[in-house]
Protein backbone atom coordinates (compact mmCIF):
# COMPACT_ATOMS: atom_id res chain seq x y z
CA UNK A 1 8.22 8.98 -16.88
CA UNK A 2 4.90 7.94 -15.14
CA UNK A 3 2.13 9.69 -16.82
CA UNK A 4 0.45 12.00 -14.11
CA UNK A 5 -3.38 10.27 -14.09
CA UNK A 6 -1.49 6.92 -14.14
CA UNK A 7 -2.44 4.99 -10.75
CA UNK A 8 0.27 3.13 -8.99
CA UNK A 9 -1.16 0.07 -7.78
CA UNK A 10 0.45 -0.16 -4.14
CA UNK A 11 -0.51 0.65 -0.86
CA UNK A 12 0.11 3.67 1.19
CA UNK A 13 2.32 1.62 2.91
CA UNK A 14 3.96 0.44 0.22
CA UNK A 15 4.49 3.83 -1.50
CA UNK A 16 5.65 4.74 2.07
CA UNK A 17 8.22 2.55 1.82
CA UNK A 18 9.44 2.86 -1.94
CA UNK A 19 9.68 6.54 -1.50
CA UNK A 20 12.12 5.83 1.74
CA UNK A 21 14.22 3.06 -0.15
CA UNK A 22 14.72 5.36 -2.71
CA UNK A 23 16.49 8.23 -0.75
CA UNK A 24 18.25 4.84 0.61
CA UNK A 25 17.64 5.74 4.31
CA UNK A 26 16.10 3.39 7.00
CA UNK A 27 13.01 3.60 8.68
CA UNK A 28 14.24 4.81 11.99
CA UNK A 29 15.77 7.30 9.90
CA UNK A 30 13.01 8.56 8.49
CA UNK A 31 10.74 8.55 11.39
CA UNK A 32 13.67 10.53 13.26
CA UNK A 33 13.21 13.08 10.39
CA UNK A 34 9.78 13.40 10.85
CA UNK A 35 10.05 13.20 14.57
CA UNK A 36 7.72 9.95 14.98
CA UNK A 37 8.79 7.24 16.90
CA UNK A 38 9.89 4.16 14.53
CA UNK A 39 6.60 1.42 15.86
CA UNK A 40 4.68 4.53 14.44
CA UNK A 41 6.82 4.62 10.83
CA UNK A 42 6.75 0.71 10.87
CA UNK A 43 2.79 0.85 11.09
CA UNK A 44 2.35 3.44 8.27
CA UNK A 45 4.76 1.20 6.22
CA UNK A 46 2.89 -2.33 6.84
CA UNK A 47 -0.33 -0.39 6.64
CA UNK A 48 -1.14 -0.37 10.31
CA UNK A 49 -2.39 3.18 10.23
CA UNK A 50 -1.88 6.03 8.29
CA UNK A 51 -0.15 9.78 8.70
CA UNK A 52 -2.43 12.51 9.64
CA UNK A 53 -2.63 15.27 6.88
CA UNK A 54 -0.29 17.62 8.68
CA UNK A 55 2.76 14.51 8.60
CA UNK A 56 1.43 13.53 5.11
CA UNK A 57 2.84 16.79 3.76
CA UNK A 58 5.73 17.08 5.80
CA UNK A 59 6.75 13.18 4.91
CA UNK A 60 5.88 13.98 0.85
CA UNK A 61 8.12 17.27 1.22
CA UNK A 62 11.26 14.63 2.66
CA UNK A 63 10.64 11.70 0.37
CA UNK A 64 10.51 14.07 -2.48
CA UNK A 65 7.26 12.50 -3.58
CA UNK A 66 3.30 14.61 -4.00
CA UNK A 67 1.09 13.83 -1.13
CA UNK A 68 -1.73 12.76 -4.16
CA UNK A 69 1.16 9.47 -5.12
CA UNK A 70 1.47 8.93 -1.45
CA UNK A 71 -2.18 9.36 -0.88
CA UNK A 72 -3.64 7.20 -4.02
CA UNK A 73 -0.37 6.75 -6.15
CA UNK A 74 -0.97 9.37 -8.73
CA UNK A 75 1.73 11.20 -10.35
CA UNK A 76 5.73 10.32 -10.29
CA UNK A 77 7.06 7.78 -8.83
CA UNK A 78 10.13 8.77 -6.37
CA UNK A 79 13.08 7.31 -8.69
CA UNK A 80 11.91 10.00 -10.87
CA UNK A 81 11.00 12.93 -8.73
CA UNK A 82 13.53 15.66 -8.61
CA UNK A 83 13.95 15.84 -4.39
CA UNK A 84 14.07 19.21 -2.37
CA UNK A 85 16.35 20.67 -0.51
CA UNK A 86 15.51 18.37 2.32
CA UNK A 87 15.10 15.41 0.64
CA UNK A 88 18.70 15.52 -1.25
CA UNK A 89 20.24 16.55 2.16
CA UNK A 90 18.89 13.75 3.54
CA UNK A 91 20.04 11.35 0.47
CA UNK A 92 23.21 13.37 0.67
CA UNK A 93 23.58 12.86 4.26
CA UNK A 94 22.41 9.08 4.17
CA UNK A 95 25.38 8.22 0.94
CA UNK A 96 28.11 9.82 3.49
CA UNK A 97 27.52 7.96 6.37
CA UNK A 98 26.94 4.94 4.04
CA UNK A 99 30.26 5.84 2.09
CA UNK A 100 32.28 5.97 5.91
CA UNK A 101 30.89 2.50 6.77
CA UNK A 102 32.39 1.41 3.26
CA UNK A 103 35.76 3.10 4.00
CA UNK A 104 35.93 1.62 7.90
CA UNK A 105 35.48 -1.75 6.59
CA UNK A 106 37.76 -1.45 3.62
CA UNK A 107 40.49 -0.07 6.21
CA UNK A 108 39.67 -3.05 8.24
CA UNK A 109 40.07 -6.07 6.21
CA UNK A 110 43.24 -4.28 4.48
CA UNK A 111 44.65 -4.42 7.97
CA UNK A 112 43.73 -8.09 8.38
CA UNK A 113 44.64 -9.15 5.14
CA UNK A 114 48.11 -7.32 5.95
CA UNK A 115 48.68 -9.28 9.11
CA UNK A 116 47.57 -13.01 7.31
CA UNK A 117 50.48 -12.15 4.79
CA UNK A 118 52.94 -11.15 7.44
């Protein structure tokens, strides 16, 4: 556990970025969530430009995350943040749709590998 006056040494955009990886959802994703366009997530991410305060909190609350570790990277880090409601719906959401992908392209190359042993 990260002690809570330890400093992570990344960017905003960086932390930006961990926090999103570690719900495992994309960047359109998450700028859907927050109801940014994705050029806008992108340049928060690559440290472009940075949230106003009011998207800061809202973008904390969905990666889970304080806005002080997105802000200056002080306190947990997101792989060991419990999330909130909205943040494990969106995790939960993100390993379903993952999970059909999986099961669509298992289906498929069981079909194919059918038909090459036919």
């Amino acid at each position: 556990m990260t002690d809570i006056m330890q400093m992570d040494g990344d960017t905003m955009g960086g932390r930006i970025q961990r926090g999103r990886e570690s719900l495992g959802i994309t960047t359109a994703e998450l700028a859907a969530r927050l109801g940014v366009k994705p050029e806008t997530m992108r340049g928060w991410e690559r440290d472009r430009s940075e949230p106003r305060a009011n998207r800061l909190i809202t973008l904390s609350g969905i990666l889970g995350v304080s806005p002080a570790w997105l802000l200056g990277g002080y306190g947990e880090v997101p792989d060991t943040v419990d999330l909130d409601e909205n943040g494990m719906a969106a995790r939960l959401d993100n390993l379903r749709a993952r999970r059909d992908v999986l099961d669509r392209e298992i289906a498929r190359l069981e079909a194919a590998m059918a038909g090459a042993s036919a």
